[in-house]
Protein backbone atom coordinates (compact mmCIF):
# COMPACT_ATOMS: atom_id res chain seq x y z
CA UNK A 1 -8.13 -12.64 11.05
CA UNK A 2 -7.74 -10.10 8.25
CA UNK A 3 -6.69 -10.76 4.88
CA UNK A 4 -3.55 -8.91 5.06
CA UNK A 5 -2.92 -10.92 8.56
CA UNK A 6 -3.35 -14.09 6.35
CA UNK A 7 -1.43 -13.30 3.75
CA UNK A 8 1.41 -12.33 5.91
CA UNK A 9 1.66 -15.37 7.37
CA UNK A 10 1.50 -17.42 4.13
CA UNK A 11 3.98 -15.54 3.11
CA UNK A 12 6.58 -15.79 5.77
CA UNK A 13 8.96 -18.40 5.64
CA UNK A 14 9.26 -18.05 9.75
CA UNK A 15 7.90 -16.77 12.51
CA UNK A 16 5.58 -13.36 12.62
CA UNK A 17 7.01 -11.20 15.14
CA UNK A 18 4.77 -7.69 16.37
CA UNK A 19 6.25 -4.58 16.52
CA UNK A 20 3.25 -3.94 18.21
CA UNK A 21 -0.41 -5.92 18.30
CA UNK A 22 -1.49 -4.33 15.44
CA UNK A 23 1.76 -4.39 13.37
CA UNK A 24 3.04 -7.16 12.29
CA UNK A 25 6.18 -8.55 10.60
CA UNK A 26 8.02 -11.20 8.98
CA UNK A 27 10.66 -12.51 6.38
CA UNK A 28 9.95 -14.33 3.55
CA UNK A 29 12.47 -15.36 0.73
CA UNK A 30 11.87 -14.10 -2.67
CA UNK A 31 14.68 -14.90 -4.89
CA UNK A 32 18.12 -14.44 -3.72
CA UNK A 33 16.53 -11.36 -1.38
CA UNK A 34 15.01 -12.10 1.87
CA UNK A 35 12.65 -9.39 2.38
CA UNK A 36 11.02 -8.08 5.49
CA UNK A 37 6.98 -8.34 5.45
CA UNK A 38 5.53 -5.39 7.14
CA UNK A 39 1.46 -5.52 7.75
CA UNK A 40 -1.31 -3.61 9.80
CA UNK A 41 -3.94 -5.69 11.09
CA UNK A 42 -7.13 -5.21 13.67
CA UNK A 43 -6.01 -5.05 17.17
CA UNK A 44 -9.69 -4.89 19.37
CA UNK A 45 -7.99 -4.55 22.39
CA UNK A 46 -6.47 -1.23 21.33
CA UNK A 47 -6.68 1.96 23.55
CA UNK A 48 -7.48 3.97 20.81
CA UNK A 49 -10.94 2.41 20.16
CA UNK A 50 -10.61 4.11 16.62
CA UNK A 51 -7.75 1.58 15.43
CA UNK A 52 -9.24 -1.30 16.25
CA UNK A 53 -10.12 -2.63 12.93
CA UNK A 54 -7.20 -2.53 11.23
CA UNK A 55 -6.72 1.40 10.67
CA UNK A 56 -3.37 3.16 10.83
CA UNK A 57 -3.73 5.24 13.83
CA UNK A 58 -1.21 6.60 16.37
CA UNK A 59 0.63 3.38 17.53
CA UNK A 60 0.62 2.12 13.85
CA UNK A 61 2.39 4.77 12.34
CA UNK A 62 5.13 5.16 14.69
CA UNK A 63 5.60 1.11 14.72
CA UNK A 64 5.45 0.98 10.76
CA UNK A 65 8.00 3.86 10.85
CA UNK A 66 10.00 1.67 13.38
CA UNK A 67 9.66 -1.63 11.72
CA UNK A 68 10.73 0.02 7.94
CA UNK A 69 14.01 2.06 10.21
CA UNK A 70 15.43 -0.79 11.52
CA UNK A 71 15.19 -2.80 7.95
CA UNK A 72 17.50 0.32 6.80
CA UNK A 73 19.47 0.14 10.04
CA UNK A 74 20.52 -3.48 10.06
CA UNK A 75 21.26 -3.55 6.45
CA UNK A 76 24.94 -2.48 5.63
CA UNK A 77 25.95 -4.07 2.20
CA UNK A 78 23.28 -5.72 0.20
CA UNK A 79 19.33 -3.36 0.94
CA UNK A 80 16.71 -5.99 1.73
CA UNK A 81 13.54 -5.32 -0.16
CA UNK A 82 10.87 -4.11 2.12
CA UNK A 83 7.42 -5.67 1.20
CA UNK A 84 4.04 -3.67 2.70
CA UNK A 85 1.07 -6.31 2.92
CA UNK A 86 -1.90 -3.80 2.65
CA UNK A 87 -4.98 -4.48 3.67
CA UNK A 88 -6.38 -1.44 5.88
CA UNK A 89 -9.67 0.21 5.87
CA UNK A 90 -8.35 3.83 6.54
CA UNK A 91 -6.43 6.03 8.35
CA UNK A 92 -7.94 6.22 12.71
CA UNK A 93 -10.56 9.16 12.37
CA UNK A 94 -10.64 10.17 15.57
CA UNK A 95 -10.36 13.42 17.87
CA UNK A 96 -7.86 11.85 20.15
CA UNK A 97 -6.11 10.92 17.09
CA UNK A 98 -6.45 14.76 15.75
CA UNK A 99 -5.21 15.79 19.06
CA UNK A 100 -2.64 13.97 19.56
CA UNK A 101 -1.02 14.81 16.06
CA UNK A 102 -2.12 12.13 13.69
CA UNK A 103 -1.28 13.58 10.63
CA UNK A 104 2.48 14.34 12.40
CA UNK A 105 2.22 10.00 12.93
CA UNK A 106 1.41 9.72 9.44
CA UNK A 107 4.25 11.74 7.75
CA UNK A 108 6.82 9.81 9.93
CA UNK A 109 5.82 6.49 8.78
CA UNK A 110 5.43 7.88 4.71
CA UNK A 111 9.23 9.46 5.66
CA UNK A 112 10.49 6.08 6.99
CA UNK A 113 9.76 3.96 3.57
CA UNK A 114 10.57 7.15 1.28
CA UNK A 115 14.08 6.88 2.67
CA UNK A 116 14.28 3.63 2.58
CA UNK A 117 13.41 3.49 -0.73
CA UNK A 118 16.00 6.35 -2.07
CA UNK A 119 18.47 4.47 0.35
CA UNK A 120 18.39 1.64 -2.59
CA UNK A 121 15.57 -0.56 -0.38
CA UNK A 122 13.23 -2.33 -2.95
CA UNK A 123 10.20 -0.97 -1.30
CA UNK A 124 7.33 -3.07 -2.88
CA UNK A 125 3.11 -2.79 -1.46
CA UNK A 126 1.23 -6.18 -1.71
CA UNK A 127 -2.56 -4.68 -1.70
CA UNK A 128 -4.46 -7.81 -0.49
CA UNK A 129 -7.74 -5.95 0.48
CA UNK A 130 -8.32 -2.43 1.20
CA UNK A 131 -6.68 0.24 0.62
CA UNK A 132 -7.95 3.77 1.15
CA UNK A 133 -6.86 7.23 1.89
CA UNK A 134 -4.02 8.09 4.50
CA UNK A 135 -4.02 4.81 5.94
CA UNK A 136 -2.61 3.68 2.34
CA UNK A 137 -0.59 6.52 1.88
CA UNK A 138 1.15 5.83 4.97
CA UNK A 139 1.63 2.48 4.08
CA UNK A 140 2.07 1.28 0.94
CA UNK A 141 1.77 4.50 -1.49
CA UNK A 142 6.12 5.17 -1.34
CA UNK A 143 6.57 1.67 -3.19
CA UNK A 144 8.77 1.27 -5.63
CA UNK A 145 6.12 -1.35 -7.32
CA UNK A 146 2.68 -1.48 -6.15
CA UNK A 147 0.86 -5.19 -6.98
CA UNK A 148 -2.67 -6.01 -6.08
CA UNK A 149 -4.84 -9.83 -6.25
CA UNK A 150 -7.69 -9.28 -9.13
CA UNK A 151 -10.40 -9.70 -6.85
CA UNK A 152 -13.89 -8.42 -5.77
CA UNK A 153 -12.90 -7.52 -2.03
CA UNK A 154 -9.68 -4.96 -3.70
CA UNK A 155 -10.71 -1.64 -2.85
CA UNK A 156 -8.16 1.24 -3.94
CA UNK A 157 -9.65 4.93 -3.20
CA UNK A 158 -9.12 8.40 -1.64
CA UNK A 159 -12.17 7.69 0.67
CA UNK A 160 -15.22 5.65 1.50
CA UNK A 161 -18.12 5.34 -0.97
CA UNK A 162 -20.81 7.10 1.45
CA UNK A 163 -18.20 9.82 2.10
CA UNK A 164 -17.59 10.70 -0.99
CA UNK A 165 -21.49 10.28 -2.19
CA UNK A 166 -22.27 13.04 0.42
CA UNK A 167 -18.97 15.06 -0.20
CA UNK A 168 -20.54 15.45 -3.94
CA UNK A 169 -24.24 15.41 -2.94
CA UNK A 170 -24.60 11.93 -4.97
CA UNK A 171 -26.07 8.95 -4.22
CA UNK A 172 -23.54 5.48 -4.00
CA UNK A 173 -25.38 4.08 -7.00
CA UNK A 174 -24.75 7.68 -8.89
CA UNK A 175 -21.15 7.55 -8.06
CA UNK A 176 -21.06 4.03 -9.67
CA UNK A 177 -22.58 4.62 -12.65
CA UNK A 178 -19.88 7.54 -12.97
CA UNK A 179 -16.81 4.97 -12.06
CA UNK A 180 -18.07 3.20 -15.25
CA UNK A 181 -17.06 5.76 -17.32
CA UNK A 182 -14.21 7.55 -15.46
CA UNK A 183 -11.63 5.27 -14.34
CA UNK A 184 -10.44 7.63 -11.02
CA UNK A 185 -13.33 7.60 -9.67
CA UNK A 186 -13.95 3.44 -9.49
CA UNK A 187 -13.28 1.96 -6.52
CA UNK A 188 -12.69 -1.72 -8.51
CA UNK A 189 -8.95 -2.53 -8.79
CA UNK A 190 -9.29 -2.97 -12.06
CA UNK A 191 -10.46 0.31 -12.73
CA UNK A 192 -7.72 1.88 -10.41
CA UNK A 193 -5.19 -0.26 -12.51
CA UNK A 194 -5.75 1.76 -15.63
CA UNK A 195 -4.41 4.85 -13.91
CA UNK A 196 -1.20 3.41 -14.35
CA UNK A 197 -0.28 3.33 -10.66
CA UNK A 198 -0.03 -0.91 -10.66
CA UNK A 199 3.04 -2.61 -11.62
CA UNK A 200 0.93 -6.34 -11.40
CA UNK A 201 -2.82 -7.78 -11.33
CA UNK A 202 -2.46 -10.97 -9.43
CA UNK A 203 -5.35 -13.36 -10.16
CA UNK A 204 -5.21 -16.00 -7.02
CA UNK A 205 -7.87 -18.95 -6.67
CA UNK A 206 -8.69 -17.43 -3.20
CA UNK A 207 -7.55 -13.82 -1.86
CA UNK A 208 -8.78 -14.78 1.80
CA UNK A 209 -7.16 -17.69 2.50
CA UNK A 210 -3.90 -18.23 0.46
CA UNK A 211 -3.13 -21.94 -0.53
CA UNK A 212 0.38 -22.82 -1.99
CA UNK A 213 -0.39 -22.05 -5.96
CA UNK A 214 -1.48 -18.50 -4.86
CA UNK A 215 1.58 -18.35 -2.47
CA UNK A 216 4.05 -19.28 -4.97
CA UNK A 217 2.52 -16.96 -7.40
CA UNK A 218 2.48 -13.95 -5.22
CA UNK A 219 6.21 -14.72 -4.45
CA UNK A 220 7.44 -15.35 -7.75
CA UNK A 221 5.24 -11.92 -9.00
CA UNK A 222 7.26 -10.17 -5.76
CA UNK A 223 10.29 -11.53 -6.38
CA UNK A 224 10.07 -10.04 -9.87
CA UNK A 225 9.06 -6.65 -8.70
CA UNK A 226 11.80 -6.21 -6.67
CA UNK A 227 14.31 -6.84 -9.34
CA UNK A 228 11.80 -4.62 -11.42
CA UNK A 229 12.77 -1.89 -8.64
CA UNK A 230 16.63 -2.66 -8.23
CA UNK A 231 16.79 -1.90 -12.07
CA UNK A 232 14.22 1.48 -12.04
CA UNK A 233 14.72 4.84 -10.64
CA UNK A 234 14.28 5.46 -6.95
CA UNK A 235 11.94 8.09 -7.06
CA UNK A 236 8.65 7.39 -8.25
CA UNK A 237 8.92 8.65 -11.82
CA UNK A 238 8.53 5.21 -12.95
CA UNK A 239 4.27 6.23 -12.14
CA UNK A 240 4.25 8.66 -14.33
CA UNK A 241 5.94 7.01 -17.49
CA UNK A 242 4.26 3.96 -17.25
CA UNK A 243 2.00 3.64 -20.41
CA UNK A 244 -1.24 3.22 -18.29
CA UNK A 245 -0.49 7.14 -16.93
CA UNK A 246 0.23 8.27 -20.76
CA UNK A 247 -3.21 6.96 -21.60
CA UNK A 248 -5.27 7.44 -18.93
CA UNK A 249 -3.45 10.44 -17.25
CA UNK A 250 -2.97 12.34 -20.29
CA UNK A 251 -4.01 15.60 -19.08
CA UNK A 252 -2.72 16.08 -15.76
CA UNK A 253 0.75 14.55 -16.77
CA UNK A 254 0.38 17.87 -19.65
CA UNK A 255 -0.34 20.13 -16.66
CA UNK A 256 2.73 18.63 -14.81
CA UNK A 257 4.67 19.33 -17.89
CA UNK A 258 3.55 23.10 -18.18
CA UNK A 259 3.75 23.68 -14.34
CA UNK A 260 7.44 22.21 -14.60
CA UNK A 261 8.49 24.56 -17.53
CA UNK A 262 6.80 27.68 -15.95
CA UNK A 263 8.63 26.95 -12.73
CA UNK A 264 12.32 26.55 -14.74
C-alpha cells in the first residue's frame, strides 16, 4: 500500500469508495465541514502498464476530474472542502498515453478542482509522499492551501533527479550540492517550503503508517486550512503574497510586476 493509500484511510471517518482502482475516495470530518478525500494510488493490474505505480495517467485524470465534479454537483448550500491526498510519483509517460491525449486528461482534471475552487470549494492538497511534475499539477497544485508531513520520503519537484541531471548535463550529486544553495532547485520539502508555496510543515511520528496523534494532527492542521481558505481569495494570489514568495521569490514576483504594468 502507498502512503497516500494509508493516509487516506486513516483519515476517513468511513468507508473508501473507488472511483476507479486507482482513485480513491472518502469523507472525513474536519471541523464542522465534512470534506471529501480524493487520492491516486498504484493499481498493477492497470491496462495502461505505465500507471501502475501510482502515476496519473489516462483513467486517473478523468476519475479525479469525476470524483472533484460530483463534490461541486451534490453540494447546493454549504461547499464541502475538497482535500487531495498526494502521494504520486509522476504523471504516466507513455506513448499510448501521448496518443491518446494525455495532456488533454490532464487539463480536465486541473479544470475540475480550479472550478471547484472559484465555486467557493475549500480545495486543500495533503502531500504525504511524492509529488512531482504533471502528475502534481493535476492533482494537488489548484489548492487553496497546500500542507506537507516534514519528512525524508517528501519529494516536491518539476521532475526526477536523473532527468533533470541529464537535462543539465550534471551529475545527481552536482545537482545536490546546487539545491544547497538555491532553494528551487532542492527536492527536500523543506527546501521547497521556502518558496512560499506551503501553507503547513506537518511533523508526524511516522509518515508511512499514521497512528492516532499524527491523525488528529493532520486533521486539526486541515481543518484549519480550510477555514484558512474560506477566509482567503479564491484564486491563488494568496502564493504570491505569502512572505516566503517576498523573500525567496523576490525577483520573479518583480518581473510579474513589470510584465503586469507593460501589459495595462
Amino acid at each position: 500500500m502507498s502512503r497516500g493509500g494509508n493516509w487516506i484511510r486513516a483519515l476517513a471517518d468511513g468507508e473508501v469508495s473507488p472511483v476507479v482502482p486507482s482513485v480513491i475516495t472518502a469523507d472525513a470530518r474536519l471541523g464542522e465541514d465534512v470534506a471529501r478525500l480524493i487520492a491516486v494510488v498504484p493499481d498493477p493490474g492497470s491496462p495502461y502498464h505505465r500507471a501502475r505505480k501510482g502515476e496519473v495517467g489516462l483513467r486517473e485524470a478523468y476519475a479525479l476530474a469525476e470524483a472533484v465534479a460530483g463534490v461541486a454537483d451534490e453540494d447546493v448550500d454549504r461547499r464541502r472542502p475538497v482535500v487531495a491526498v498526494v502521494d504520486l510519483p509522476s504523471q504516466a509517460y507513455g506513448r499510448v498515453e501521448e496518443l491518446l491525449g494525455l495532456h488533454h486528461a490532464l487539463a480536465v482534471a486541473v479544470d475540475a478542482y480550479a472550478r471547484a475552487r472559484t465555486a467557493g470549494h475549500p480545495v486543500v492538497a495533503l502531500i504525504v509522499g511524492t509529488a512531482l511534475s504533471g502528475g502534481f499539477l493535476a492533482h494537488g497544485f489548484q489548492a487553496n492551501q497546500i500542507l506537507a508531513l516534514d519528512d525524508p520520503g517528501v519529494v516536491v519537484h518539476a521532475m526526477h533527479r536523473e532527468a533533470a541531471a541529464r537535462v543539465t548535463l550534471r551529475s545527481v550529486a552536482e545537482l545536490d550540492e546546487l539545491a544547497r544553495r538555491v532553494p528551487p532547485l532542492s527536492y527536500g520539502v523543506a527546501g521547497w517550503a521556502k518558496l512560499g508555496l506551503c501553507d503547513d510543515l506537518l511533523e508526524v511520528g511516522n509518515a508511512d503508517e499514521p497512528g492516532g496523534a499524527d491523525v488528529r494532527k493532520v486533521k486539526d492542521a486541515l481543518a484549519a486550512a480550510v477555514a484558512r481558505a474560506r477566509r482567503g481569495p479564491r484564486d491563488l494570489s494568496n502564493r504570491l503574497a505569502s512572505p516566503g514568495a517576498r523573500r525567496t521569490r523576490a525577483a520573479s514576483l518583480r518581473v510579474r510586476e513589470a510584465m503586469t504594468a507593460q501589459w495595462r
